[in-house]
C-alpha atoms as a PDB file:
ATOM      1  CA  UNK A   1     -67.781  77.584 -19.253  1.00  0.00           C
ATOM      2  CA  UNK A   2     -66.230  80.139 -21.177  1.00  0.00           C
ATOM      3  CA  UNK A   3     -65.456  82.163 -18.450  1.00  0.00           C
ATOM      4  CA  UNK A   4     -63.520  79.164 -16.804  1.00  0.00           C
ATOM      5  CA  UNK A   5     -61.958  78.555 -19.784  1.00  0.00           C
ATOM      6  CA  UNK A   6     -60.415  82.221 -20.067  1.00  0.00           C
ATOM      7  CA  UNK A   7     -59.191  81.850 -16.011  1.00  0.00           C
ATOM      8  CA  UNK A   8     -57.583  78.812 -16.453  1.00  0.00           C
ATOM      9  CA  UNK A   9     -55.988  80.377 -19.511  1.00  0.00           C
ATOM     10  CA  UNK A  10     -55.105  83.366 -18.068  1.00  0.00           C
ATOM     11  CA  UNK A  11     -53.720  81.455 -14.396  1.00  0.00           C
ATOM     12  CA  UNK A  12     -51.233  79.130 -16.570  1.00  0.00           C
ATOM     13  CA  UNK A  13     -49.717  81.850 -18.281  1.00  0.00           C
ATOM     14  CA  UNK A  14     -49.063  83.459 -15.116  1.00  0.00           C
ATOM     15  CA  UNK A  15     -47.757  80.186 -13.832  1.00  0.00           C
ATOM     16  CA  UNK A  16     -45.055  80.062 -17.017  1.00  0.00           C
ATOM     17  CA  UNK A  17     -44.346  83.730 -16.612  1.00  0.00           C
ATOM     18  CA  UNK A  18     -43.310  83.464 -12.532  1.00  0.00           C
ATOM     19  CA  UNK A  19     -41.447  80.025 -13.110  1.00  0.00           C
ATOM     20  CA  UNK A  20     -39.286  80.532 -16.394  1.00  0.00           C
ATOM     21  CA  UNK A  21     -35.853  81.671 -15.653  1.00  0.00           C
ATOM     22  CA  UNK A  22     -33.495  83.666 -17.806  1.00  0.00           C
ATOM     23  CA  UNK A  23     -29.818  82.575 -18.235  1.00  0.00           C
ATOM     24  CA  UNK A  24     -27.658  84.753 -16.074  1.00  0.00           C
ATOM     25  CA  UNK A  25     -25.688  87.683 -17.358  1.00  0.00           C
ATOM     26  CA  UNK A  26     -21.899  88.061 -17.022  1.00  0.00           C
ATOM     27  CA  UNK A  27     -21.338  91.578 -14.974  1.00  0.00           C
ATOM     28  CA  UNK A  28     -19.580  94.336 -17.381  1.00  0.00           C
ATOM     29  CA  UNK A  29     -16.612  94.391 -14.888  1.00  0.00           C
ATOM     30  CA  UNK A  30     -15.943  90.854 -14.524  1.00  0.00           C
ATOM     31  CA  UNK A  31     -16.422  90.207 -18.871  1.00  0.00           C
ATOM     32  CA  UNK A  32     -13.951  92.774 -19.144  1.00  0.00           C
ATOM     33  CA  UNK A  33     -11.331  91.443 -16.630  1.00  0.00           C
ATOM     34  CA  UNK A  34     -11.519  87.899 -18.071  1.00  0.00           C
ATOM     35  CA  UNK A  35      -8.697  86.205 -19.459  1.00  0.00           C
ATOM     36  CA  UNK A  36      -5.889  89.229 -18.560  1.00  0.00           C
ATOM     37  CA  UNK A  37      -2.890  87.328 -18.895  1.00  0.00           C
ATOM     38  CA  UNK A  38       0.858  87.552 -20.899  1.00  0.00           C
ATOM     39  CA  UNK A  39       1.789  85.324 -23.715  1.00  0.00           C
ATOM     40  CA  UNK A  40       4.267  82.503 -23.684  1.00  0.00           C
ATOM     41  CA  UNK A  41       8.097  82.771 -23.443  1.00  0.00           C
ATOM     42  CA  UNK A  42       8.053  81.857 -27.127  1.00  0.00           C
ATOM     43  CA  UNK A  43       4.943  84.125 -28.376  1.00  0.00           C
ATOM     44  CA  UNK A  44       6.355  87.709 -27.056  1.00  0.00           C
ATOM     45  CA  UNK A  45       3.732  89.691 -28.172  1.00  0.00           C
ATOM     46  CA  UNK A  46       0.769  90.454 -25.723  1.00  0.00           C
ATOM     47  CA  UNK A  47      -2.463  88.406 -26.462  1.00  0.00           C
ATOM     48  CA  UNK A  48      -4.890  90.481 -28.508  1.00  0.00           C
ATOM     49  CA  UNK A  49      -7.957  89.117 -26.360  1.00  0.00           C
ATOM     50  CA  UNK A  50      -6.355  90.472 -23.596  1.00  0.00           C
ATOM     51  CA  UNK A  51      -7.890  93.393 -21.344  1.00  0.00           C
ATOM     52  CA  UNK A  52      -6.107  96.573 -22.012  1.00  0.00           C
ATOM     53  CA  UNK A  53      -7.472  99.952 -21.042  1.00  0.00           C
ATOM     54  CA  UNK A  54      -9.083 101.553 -24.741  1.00  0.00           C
ATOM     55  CA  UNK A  55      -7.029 104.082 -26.263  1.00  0.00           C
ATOM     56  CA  UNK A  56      -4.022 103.844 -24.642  1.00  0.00           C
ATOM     57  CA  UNK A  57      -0.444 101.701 -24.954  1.00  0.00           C
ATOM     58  CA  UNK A  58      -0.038 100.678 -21.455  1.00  0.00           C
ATOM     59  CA  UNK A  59      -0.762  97.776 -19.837  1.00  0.00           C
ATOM     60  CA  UNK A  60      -1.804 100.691 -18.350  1.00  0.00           C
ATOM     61  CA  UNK A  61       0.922 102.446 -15.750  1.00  0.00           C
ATOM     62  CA  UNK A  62      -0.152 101.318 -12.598  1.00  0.00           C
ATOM     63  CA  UNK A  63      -3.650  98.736 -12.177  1.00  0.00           C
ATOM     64  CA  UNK A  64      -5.675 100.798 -10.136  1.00  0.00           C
ATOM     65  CA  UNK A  65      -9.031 101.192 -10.931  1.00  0.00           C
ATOM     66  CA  UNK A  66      -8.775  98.616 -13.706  1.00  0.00           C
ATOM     67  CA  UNK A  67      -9.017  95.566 -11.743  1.00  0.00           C
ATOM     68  CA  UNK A  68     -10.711  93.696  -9.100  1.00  0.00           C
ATOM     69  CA  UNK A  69      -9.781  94.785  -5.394  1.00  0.00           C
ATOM     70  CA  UNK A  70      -7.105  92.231  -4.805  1.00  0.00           C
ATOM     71  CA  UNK A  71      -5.099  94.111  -7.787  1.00  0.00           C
ATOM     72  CA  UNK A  72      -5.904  97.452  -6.932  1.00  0.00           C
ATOM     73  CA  UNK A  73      -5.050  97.478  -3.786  1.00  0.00           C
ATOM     74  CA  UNK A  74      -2.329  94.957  -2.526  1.00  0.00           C
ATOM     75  CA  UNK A  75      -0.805  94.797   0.664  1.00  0.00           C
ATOM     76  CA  UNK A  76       2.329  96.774   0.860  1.00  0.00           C
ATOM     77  CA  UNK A  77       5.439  94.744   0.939  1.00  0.00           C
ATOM     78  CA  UNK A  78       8.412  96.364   3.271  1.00  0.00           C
ATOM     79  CA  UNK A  79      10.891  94.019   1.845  1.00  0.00           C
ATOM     80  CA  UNK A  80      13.059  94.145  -1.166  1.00  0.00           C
ATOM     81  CA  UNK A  81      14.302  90.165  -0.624  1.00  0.00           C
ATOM     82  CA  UNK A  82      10.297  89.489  -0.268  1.00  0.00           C
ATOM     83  CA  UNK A  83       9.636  91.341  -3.711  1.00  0.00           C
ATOM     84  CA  UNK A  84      11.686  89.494  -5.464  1.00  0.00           C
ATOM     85  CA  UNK A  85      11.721  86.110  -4.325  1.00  0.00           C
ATOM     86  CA  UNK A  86       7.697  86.686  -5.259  1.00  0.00           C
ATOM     87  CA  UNK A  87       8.838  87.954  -8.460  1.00  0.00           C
ATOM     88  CA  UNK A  88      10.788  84.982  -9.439  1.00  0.00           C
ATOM     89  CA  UNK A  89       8.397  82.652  -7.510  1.00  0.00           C
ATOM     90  CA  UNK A  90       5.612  83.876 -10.197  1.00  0.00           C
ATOM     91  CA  UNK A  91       7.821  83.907 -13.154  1.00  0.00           C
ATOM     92  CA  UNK A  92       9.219  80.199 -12.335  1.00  0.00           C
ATOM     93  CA  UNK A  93       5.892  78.269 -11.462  1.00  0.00           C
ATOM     94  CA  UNK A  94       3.680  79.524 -14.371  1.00  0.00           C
ATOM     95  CA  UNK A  95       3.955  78.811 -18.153  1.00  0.00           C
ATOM     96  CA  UNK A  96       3.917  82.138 -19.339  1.00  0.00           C
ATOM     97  CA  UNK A  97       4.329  85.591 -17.288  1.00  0.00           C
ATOM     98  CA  UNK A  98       0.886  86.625 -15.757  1.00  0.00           C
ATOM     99  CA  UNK A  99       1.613  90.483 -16.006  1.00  0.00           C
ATOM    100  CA  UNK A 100      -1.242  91.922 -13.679  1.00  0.00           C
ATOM    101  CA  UNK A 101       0.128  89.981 -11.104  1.00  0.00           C
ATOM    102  CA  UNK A 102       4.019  90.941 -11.857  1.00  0.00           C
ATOM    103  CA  UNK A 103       2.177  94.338 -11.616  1.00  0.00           C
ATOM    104  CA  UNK A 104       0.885  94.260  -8.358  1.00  0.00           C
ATOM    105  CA  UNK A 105       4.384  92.718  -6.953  1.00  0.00           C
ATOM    106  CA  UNK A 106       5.822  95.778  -8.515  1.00  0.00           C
ATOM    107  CA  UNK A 107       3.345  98.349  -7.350  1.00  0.00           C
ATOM    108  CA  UNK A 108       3.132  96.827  -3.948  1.00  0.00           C
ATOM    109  CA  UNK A 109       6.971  97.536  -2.744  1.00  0.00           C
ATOM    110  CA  UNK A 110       7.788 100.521  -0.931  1.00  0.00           C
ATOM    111  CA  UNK A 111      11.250 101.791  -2.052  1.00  0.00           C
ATOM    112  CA  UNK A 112      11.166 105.253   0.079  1.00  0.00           C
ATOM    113  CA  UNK A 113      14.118 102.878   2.472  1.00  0.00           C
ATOM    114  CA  UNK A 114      17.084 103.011   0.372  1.00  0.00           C
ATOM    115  CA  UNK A 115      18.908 101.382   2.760  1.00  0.00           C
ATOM    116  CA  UNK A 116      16.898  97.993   1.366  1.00  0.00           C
ATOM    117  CA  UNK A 117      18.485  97.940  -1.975  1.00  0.00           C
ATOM    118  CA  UNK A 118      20.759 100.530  -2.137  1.00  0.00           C
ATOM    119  CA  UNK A 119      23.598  97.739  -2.457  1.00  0.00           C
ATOM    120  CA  UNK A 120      22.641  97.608  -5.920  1.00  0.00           C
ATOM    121  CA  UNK A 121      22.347 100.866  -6.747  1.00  0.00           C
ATOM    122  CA  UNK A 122      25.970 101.467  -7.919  1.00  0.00           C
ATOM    123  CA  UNK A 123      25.954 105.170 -10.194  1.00  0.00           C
ATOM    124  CA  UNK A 124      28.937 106.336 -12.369  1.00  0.00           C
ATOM    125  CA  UNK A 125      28.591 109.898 -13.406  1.00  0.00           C
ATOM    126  CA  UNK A 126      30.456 108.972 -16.512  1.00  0.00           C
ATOM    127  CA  UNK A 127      27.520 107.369 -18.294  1.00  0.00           C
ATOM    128  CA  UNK A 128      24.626 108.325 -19.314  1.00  0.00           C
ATOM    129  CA  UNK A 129      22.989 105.031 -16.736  1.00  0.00           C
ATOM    130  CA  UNK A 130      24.474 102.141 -15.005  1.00  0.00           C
ATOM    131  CA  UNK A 131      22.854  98.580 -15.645  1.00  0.00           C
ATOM    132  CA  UNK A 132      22.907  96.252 -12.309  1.00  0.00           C
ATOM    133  CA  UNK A 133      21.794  93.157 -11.907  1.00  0.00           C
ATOM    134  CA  UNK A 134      19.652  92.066  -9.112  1.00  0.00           C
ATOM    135  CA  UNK A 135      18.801  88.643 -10.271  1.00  0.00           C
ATOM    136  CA  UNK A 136      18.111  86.400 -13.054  1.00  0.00           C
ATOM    137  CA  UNK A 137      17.165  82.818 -14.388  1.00  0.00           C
ATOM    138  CA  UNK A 138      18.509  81.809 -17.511  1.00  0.00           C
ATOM    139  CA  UNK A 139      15.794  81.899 -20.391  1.00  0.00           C
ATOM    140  CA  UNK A 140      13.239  83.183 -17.974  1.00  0.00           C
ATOM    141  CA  UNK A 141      13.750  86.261 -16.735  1.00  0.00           C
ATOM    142  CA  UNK A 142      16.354  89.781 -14.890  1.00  0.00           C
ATOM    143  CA  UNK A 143      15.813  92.076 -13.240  1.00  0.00           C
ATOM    144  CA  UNK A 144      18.018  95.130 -13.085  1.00  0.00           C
ATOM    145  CA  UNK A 145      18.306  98.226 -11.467  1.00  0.00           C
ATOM    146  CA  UNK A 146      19.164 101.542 -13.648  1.00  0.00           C
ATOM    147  CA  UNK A 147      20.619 104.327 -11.876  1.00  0.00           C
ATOM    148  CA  UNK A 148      20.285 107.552 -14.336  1.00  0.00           C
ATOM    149  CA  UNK A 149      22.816 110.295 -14.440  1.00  0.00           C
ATOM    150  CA  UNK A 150      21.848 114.136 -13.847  1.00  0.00           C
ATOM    151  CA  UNK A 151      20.262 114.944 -17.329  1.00  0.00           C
ATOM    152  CA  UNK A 152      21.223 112.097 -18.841  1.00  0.00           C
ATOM    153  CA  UNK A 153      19.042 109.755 -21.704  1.00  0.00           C
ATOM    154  CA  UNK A 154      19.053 106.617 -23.096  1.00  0.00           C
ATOM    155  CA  UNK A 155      19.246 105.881 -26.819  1.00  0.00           C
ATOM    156  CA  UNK A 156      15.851 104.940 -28.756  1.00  0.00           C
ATOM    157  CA  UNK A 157      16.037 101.291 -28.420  1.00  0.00           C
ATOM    158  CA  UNK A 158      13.522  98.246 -29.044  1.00  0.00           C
ATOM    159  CA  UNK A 159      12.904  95.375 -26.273  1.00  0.00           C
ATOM    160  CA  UNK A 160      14.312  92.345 -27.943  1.00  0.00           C
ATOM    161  CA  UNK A 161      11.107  91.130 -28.247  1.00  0.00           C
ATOM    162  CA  UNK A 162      10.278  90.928 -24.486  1.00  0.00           C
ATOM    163  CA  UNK A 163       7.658  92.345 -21.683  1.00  0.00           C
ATOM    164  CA  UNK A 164       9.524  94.776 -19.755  1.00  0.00           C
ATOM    165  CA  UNK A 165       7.787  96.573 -16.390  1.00  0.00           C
ATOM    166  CA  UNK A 166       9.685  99.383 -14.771  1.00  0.00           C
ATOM    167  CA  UNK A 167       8.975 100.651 -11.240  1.00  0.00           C
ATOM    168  CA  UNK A 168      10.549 104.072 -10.235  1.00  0.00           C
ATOM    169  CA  UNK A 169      12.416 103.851  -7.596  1.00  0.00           C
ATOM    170  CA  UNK A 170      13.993 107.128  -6.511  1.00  0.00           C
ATOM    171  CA  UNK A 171      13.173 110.276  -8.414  1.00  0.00           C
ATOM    172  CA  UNK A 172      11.460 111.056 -11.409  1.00  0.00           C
ATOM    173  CA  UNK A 173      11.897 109.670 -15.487  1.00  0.00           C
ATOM    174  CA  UNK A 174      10.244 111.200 -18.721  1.00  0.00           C
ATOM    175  CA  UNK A 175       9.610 108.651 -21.404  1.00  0.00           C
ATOM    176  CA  UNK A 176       9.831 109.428 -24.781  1.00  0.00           C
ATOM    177  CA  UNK A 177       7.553 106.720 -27.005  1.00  0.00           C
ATOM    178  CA  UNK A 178       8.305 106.718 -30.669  1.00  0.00           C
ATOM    179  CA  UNK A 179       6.918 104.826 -33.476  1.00  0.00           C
ATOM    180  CA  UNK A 180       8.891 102.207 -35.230  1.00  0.00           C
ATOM    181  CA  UNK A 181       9.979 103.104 -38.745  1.00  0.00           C
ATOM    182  CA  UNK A 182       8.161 100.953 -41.349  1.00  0.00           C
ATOM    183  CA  UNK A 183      10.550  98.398 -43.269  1.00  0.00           C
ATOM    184  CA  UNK A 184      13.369  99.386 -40.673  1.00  0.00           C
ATOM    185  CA  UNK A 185      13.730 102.433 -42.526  1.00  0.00           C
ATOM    186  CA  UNK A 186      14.846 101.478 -46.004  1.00  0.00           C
ATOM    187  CA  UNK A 187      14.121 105.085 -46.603  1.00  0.00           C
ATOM    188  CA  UNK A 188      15.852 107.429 -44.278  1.00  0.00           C
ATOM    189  CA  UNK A 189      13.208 109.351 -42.163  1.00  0.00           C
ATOM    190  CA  UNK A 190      12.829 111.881 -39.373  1.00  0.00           C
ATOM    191  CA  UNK A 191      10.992 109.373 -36.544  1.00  0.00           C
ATOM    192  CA  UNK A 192       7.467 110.237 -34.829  1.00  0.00           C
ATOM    193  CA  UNK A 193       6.983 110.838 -31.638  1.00  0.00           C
ATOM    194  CA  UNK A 194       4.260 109.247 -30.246  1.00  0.00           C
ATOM    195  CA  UNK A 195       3.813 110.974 -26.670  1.00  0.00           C
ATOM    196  CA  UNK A 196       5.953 111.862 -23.215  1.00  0.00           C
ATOM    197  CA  UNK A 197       5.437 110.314 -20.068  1.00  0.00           C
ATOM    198  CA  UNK A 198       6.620 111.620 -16.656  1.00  0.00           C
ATOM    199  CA  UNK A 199       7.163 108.898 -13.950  1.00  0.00           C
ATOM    200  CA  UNK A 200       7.406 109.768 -10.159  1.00  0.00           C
ATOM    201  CA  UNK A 201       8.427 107.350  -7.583  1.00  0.00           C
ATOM    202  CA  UNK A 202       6.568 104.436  -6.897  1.00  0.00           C
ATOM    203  CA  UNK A 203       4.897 104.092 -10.179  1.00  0.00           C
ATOM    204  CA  UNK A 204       5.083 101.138 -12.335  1.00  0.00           C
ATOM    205  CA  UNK A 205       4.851 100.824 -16.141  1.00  0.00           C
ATOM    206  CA  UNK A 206       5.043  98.562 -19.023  1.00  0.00           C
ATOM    207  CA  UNK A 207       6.602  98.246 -22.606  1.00  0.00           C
ATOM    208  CA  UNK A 208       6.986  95.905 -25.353  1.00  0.00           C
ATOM    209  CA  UNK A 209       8.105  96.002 -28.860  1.00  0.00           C
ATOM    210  CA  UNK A 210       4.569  95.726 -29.853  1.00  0.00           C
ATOM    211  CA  UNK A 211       3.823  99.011 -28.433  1.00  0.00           C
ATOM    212  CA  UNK A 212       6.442 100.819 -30.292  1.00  0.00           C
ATOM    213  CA  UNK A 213      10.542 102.031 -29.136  1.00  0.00           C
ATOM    214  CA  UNK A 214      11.036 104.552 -26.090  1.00  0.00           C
ATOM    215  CA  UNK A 215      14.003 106.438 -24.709  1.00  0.00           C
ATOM    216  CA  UNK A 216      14.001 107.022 -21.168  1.00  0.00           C
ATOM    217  CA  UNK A 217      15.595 110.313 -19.398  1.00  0.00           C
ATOM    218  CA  UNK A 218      16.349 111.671 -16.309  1.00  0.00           C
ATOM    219  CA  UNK A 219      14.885 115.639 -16.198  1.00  0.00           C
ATOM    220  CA  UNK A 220      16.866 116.436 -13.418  1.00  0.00           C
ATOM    221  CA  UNK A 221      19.997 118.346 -13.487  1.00  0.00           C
ATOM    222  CA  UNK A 222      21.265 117.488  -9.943  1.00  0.00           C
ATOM    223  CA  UNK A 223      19.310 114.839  -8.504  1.00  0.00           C
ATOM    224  CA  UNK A 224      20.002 110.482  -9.649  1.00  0.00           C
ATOM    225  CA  UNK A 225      17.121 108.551 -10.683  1.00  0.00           C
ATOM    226  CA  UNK A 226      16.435 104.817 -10.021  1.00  0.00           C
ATOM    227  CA  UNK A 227      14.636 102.656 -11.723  1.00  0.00           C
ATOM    228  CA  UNK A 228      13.757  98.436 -11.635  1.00  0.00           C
ATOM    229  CA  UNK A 229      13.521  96.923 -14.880  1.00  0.00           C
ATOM    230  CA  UNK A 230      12.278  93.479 -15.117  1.00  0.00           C
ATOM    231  CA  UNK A 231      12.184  91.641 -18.402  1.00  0.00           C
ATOM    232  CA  UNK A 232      10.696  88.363 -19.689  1.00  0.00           C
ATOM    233  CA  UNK A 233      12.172  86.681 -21.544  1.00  0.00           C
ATOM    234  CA  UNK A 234      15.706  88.088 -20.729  1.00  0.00           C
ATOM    235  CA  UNK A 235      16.146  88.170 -24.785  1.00  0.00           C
ATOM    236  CA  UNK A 236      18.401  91.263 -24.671  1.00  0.00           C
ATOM    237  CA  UNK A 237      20.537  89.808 -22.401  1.00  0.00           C
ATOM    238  CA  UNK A 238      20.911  86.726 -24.211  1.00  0.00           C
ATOM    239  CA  UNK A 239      21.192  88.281 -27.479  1.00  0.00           C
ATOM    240  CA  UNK A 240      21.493  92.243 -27.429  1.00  0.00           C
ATOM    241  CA  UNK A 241      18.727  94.043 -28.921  1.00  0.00           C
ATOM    242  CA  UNK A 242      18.434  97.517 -31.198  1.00  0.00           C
ATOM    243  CA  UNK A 243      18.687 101.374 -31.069  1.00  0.00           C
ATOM    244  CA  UNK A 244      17.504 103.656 -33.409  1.00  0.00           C
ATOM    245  CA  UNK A 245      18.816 107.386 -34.463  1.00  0.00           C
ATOM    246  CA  UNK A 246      15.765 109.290 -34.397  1.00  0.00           C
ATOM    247  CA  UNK A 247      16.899 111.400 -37.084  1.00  0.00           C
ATOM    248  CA  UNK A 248      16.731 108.957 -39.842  1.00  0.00           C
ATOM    249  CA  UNK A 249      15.007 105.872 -38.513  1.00  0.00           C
ATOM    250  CA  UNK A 250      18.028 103.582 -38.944  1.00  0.00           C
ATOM    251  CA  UNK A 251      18.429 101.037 -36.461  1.00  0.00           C
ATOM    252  CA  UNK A 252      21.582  99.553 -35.481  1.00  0.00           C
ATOM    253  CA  UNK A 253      22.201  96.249 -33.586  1.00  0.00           C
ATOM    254  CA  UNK A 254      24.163  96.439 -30.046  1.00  0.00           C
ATOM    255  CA  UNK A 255      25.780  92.821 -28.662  1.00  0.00           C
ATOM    256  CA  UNK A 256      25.201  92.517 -25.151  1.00  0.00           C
ATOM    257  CA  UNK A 257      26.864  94.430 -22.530  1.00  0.00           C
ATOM    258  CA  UNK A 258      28.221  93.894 -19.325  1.00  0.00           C
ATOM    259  CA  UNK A 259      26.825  94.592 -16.072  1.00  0.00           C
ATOM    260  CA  UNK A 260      27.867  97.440 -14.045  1.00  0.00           C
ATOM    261  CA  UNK A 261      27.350  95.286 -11.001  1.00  0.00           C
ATOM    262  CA  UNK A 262      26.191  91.901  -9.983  1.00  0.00           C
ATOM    263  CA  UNK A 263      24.220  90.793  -6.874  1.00  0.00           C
ATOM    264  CA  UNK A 264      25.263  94.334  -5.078  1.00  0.00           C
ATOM    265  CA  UNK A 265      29.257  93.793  -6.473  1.00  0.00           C
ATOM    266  CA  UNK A 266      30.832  96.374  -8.704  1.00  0.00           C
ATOM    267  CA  UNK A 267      32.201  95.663 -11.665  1.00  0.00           C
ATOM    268  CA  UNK A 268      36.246  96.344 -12.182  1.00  0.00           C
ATOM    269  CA  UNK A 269      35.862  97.997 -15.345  1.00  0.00           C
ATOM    270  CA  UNK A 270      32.444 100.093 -13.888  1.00  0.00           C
END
């Protein structure tokens, strides 16, 4: 009897051990992929739950390797019109901007045909960049495209409180990241550096004020660069946006400007 009793014991804790279940697990790569979206028009800094790559301030560069297939690979798209009527097509049906996916419109385009949107790439020699405008929506969103001078750099500036992705074009562009002076530099102070960044064509980053100021330049001494800016909201547009002497730390506001071009048509004054 005893022995019987020891069997039947022995077969039902068998029978519990090959029926329970254990609730599933999420995969590493899909937990850390979850939820990778931008903020609202009206909360401009990035969402600190969202995925961002440890230890560094991008968003990152360029997706690959950092996100599912469908990001890290997208089909190429031949077609400056087609990039961006998807561009505004993303930025006009969702709430807030969805920046992987603004991203991988970016990253997807091909710009080695310059005959595609050369129109708006209008240069003057006399500046140190030219700002065209490709397109816009009011309160949503621009996009321009910067054509750098020979040598030339921009001043240390902020983003107005906006996400702003830039896509090389044509050529090369060093960024400069610096670190924003505490208490907008009551106390004048020399500004940190934070690191330099070297861009070639085709490759597609991201800044916000959250991440700090930048100054972009063009290393080359005889060649143009190109760049595509797009920025969400378009705040600086709307309501200019600051530059800092690097020197001292003091920042200075600058109204907004006009456009060198519009739609692929020069300015008079340009």
């Amino acid at each position: 009897m005893a022995s019987n009793s020891i069997k039947t014991t022995a077969l039902r804790a068998l029978r519990t051990k090959l029926t329970s279940t254990t609730k599933p697990t999420l995969s590493p790569i899909l937990a850390k992929n979850r939820g990778i979206t931008g903020t609202t028009r009206k909360s401009t800094p990035l969402d600190s739950t969202t995925s961002i790559q440890p230890g560094t301030p991008f968003l990152p560069r360029d997706f690959n390797g950092n996100f599912p297939v469908s990001f890290s690979k997208p089909t190429t798209t031949t077609s400056f019109n087609t990039l961006v009527n998807s561009l505004t097509t993303s930025l006009t049906t969702t709430s807030s901007p969805h920046l992987p996916t603004l991203t991988r419109l970016l990253h997807s385009y091909d710009s080695s045909s310059l005959s595609d949107w050369q129109k708006y790439a209008h240069a003057n020699s006399n500046k140190q960049y030219t700002r065209n405008l490709v397109a816009e929506v009011p309160g949503i969103f621009n996009l321009l495209m910067l054509v750098w001078t020979p040598g030339k750099e921009s001043k240390v500036h902020d983003h107005a409180a906006s996400h702003c992705l830039m896509k090389i074009m044509k050529g090369e562009l060093k960024e400069t990241r610096w670190v924003t002076p505490e208490g907008g530099a009551r106390t004048p102070e020399e500004m940190d550096v934070e690191g330099v960044r070297e861009y070639k064509r085709g490759k597609v980053a991201y800044m916000c004020d959250d991440l700090g100021l930048h100054s972009i330049a063009n290393p080359s001494a005889t060649e143009y660069a190109i760049s595509l800016h797009l920025y969400t909201p378009p705040n600086a547009a709307m309501h200019g946006c600051h530059i800092f002497d690097p020197l001292t730390g003091v920042k200075t506001h600058v109204a907004p400007g006009a456009y060198d071009s519009v739609g692929g048509v020069v300015h008079p004054s340009a």
